[in-house]
PDB file of N, CA and C in Angstrom:
ATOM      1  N   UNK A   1     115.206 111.487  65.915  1.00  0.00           N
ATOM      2  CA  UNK A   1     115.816 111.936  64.686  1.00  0.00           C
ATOM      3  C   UNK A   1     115.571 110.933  63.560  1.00  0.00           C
ATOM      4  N   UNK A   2     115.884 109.984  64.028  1.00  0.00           N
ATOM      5  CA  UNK A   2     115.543 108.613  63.388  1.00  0.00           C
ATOM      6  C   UNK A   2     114.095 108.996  62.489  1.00  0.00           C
ATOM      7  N   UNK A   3     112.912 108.717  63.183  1.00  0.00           N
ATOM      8  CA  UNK A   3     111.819 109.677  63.127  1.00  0.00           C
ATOM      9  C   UNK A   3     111.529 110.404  61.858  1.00  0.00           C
ATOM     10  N   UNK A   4     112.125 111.655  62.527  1.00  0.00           N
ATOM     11  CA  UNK A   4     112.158 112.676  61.401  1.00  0.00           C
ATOM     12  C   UNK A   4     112.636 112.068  59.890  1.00  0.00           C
ATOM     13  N   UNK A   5     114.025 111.579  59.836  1.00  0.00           N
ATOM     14  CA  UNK A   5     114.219 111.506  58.851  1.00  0.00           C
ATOM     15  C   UNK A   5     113.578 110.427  57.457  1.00  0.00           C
ATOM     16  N   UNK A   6     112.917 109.336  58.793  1.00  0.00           N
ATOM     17  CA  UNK A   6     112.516 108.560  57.567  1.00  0.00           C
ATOM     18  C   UNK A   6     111.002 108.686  57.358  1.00  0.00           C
ATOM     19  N   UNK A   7     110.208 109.236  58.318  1.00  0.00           N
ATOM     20  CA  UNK A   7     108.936 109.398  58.401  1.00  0.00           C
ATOM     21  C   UNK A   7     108.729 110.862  57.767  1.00  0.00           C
ATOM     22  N   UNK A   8     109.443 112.018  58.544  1.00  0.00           N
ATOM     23  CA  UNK A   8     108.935 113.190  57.857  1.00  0.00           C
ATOM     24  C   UNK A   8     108.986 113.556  56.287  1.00  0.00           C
ATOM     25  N   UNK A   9     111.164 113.137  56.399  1.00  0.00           N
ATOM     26  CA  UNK A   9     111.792 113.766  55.183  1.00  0.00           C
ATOM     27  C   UNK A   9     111.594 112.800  54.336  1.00  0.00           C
ATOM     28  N   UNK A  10     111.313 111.170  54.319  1.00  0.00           N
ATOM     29  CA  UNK A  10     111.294 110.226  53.467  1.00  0.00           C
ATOM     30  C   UNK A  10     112.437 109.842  53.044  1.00  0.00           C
ATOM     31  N   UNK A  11     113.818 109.722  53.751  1.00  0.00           N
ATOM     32  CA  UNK A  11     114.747 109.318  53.481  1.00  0.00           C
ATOM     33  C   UNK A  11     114.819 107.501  53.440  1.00  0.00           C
ATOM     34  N   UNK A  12     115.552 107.624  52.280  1.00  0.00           N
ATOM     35  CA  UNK A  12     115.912 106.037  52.207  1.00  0.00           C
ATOM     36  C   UNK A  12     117.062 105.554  53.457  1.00  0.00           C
ATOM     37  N   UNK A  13     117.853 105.975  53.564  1.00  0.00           N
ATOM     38  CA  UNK A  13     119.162 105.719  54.965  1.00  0.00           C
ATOM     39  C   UNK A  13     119.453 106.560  54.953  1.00  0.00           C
ATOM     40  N   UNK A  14     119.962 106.647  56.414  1.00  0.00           N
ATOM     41  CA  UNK A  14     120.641 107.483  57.308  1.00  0.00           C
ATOM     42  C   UNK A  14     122.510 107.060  57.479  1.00  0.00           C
ATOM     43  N   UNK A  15     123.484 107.355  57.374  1.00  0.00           N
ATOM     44  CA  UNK A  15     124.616 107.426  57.250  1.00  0.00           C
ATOM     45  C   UNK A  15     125.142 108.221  58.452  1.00  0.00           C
ATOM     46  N   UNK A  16     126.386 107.744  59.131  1.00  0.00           N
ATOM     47  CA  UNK A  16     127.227 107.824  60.343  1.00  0.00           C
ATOM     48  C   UNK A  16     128.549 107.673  59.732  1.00  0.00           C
ATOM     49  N   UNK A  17     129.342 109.238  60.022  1.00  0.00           N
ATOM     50  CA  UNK A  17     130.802 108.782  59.604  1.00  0.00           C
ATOM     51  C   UNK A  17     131.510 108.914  60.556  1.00  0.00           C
ATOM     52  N   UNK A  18     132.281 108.010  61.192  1.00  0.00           N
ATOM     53  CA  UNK A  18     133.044 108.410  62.625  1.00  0.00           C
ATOM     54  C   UNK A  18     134.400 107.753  62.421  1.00  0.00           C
ATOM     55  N   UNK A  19     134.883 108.615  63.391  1.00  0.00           N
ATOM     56  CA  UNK A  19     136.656 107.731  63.524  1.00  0.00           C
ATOM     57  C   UNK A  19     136.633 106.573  64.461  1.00  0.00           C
ATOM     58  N   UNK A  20     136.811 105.521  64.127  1.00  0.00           N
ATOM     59  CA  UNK A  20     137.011 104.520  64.584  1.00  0.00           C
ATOM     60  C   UNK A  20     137.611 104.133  66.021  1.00  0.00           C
ATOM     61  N   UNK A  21     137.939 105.139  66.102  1.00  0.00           N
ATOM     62  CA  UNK A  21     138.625 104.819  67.427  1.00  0.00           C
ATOM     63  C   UNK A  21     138.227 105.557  69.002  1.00  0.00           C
ATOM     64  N   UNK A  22     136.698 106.216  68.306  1.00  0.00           N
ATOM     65  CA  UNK A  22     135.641 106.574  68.948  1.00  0.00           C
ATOM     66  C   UNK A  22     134.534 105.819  69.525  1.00  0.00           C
ATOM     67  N   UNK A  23     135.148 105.079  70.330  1.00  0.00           N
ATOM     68  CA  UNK A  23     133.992 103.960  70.781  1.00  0.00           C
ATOM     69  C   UNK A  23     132.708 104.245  71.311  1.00  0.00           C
ATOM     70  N   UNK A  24     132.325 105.495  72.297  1.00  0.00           N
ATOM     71  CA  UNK A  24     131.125 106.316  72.131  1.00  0.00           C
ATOM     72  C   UNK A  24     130.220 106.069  70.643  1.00  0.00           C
ATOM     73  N   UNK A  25     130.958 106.688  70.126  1.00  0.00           N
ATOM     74  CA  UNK A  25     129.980 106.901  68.655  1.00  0.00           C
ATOM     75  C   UNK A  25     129.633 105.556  68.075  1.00  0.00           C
ATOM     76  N   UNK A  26     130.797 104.629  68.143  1.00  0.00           N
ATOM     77  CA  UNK A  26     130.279 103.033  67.856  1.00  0.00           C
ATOM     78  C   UNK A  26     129.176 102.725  68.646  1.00  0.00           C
ATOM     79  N   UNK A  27     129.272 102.619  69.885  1.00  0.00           N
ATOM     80  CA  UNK A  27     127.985 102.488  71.308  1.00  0.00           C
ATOM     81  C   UNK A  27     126.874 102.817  70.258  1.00  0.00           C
ATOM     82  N   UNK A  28     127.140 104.428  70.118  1.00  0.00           N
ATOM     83  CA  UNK A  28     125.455 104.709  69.859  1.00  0.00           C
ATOM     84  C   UNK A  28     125.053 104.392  68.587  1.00  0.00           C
ATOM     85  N   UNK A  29     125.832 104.605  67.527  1.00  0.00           N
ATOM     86  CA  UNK A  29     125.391 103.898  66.390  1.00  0.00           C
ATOM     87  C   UNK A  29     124.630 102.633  66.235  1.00  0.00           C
ATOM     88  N   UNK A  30     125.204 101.544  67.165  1.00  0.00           N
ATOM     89  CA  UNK A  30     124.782 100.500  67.413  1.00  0.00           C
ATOM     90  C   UNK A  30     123.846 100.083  68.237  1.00  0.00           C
ATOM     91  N   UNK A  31     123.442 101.176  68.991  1.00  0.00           N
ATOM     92  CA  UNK A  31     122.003 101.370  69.953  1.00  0.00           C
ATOM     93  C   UNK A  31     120.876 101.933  69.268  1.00  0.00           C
ATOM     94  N   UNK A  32     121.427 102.564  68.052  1.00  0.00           N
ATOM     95  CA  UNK A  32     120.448 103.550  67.126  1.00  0.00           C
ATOM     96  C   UNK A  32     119.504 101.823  65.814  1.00  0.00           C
ATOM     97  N   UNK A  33     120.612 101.025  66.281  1.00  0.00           N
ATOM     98  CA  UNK A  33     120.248  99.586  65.130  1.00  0.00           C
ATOM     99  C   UNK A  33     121.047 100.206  63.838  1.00  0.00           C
ATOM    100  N   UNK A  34     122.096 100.721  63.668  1.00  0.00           N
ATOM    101  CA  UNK A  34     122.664 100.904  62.649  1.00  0.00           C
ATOM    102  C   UNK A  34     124.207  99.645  62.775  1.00  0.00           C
ATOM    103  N   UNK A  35     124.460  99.342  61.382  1.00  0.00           N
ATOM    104  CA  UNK A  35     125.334  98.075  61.415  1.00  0.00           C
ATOM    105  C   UNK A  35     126.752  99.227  60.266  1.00  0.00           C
ATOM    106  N   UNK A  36     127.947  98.634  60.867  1.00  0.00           N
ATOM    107  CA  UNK A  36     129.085  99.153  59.597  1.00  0.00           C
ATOM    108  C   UNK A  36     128.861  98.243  58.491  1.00  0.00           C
ATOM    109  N   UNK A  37     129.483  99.684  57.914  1.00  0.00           N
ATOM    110  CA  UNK A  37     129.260  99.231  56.303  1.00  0.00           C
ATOM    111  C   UNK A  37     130.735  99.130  55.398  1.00  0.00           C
ATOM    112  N   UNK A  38     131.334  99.978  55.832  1.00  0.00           N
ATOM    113  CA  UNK A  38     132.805 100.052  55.542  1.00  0.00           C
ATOM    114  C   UNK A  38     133.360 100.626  56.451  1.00  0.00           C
ATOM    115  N   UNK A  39     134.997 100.423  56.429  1.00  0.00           N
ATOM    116  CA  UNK A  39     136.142 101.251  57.207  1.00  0.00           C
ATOM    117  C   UNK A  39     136.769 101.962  56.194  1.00  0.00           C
ATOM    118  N   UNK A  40     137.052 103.192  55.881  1.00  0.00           N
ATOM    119  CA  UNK A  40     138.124 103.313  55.068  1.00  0.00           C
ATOM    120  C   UNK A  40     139.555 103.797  55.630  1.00  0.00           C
ATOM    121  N   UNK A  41     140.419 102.945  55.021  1.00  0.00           N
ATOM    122  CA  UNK A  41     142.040 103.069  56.257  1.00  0.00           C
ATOM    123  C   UNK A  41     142.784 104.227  55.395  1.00  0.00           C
ATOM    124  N   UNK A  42     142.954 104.687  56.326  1.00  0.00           N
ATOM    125  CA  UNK A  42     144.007 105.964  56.068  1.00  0.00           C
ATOM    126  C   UNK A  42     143.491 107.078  54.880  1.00  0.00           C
ATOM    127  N   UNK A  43     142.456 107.739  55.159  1.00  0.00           N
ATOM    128  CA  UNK A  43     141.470 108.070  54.059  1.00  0.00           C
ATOM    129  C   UNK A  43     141.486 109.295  54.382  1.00  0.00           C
ATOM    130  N   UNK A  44     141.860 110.019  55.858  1.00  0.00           N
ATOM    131  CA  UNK A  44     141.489 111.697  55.854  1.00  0.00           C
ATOM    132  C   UNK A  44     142.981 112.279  56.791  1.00  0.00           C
ATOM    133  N   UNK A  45     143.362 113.030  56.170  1.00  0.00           N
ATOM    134  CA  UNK A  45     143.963 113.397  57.267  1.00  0.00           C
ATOM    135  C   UNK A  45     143.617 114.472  58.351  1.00  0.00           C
ATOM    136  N   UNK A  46     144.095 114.565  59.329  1.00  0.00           N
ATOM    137  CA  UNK A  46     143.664 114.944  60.685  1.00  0.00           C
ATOM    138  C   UNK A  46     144.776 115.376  61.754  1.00  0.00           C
ATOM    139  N   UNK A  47     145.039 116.598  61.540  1.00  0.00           N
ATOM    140  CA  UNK A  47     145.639 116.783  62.726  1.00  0.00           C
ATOM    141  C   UNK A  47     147.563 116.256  62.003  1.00  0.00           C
ATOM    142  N   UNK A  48     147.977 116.499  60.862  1.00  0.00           N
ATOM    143  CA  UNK A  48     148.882 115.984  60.755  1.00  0.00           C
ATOM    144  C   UNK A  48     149.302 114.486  60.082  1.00  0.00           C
ATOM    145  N   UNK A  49     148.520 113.745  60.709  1.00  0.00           N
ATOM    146  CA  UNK A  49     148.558 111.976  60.432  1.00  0.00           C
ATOM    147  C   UNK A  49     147.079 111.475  59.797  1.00  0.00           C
ATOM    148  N   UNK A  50     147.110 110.489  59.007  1.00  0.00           N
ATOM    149  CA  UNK A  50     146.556 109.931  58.510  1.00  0.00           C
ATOM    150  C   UNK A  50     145.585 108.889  59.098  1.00  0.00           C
ATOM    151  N   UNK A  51     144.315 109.121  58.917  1.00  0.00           N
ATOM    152  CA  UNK A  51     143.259 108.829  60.337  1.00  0.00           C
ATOM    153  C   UNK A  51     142.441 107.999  58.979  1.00  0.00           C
ATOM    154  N   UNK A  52     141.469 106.863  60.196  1.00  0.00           N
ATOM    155  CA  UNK A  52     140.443 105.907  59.353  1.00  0.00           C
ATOM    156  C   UNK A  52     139.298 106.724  59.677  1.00  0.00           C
ATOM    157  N   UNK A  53     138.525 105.983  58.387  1.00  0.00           N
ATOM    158  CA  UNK A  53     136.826 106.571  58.441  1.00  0.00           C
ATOM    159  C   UNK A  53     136.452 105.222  58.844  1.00  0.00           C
ATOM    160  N   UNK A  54     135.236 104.955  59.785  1.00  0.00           N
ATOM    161  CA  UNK A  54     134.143 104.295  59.355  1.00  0.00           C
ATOM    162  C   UNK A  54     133.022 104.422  58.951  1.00  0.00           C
ATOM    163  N   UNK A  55     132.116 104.011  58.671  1.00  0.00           N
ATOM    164  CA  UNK A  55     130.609 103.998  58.343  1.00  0.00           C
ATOM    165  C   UNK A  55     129.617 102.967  58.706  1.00  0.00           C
ATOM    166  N   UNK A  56     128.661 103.982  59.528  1.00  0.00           N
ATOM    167  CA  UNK A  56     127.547 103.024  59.617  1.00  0.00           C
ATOM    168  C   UNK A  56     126.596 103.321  59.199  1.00  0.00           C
ATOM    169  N   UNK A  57     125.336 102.488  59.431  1.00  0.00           N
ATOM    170  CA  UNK A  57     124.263 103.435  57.825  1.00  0.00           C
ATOM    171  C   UNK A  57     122.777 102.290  58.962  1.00  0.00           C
ATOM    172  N   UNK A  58     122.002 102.891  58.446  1.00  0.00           N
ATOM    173  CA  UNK A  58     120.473 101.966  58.813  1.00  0.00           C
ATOM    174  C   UNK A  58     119.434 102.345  57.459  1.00  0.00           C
ATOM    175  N   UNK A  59     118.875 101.266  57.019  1.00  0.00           N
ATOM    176  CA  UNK A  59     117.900 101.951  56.065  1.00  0.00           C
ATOM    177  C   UNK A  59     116.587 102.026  56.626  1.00  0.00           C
ATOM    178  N   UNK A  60     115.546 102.785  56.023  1.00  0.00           N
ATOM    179  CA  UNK A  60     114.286 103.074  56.388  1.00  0.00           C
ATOM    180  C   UNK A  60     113.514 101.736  56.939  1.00  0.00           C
ATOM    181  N   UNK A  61     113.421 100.218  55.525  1.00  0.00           N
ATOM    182  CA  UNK A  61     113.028  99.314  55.993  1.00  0.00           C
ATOM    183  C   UNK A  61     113.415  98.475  57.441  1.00  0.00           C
ATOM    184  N   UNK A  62     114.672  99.076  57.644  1.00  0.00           N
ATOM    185  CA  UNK A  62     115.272  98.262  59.064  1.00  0.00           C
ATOM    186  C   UNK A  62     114.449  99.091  60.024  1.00  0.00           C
ATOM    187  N   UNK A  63     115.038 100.537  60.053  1.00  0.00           N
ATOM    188  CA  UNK A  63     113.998 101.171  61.375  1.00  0.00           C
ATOM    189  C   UNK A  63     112.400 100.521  61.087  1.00  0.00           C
ATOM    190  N   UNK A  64     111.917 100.718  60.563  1.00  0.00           N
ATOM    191  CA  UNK A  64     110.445 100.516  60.391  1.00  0.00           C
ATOM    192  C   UNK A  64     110.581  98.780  61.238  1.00  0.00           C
ATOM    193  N   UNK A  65     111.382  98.054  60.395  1.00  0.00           N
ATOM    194  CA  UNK A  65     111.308  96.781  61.319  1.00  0.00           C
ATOM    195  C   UNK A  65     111.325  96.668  62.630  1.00  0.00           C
ATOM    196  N   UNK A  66     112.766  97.547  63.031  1.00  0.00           N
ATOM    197  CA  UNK A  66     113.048  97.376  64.136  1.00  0.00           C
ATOM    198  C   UNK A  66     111.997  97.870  65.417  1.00  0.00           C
ATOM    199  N   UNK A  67     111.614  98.906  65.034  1.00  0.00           N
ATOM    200  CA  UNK A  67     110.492  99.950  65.226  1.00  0.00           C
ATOM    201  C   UNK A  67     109.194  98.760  65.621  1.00  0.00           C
ATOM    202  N   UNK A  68     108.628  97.962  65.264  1.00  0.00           N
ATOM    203  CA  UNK A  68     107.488  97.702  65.397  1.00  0.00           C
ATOM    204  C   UNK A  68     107.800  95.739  65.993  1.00  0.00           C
ATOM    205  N   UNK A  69     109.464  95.512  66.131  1.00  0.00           N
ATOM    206  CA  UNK A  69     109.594  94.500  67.034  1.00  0.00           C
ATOM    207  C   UNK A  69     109.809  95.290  68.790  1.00  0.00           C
ATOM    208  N   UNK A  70     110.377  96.146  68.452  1.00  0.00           N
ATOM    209  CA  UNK A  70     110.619  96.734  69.744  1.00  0.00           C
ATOM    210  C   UNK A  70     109.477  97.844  70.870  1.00  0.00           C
ATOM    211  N   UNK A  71     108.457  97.996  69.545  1.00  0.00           N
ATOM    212  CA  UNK A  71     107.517  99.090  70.327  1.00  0.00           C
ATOM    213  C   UNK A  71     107.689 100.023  70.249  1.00  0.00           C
TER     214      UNK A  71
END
């Protein structure tokens, strides 16, 4: 996907918004080489109560880096 988006579509970054308290989605974000960028606290509500965002993001130049240390 990675891929696609910066090779096909020419995207500058890719953006991840997850609830924080989804450690899965942290895992893979962070297997994908994407780093957080912000938390925002108490920003959506959900279900009643007031839930955090995070964000993680990778830009094109990082994949491309990462991409050609890793193979």
């Amino acid at each position: 996907m990675r891929r696609r988006a910066f090779a096909e579509l020419g995207l500058l970054r890719v953006v991840a918004e997850l609830d924080p308290r989804n450690d899965a989605s942290i895992a893979l974000c962070r297997r994908l080489g994407m780093r957080e960028e912000a938390c925002f606290v108490k920003d959506l509500m959900f279900r009643g109560d007031w839930a955090d965002t995070d964000i993680y993001a990778i830009l094109d130049v990082e994949w491309t880096t990462r991409s050609a240390i890793t193979g």
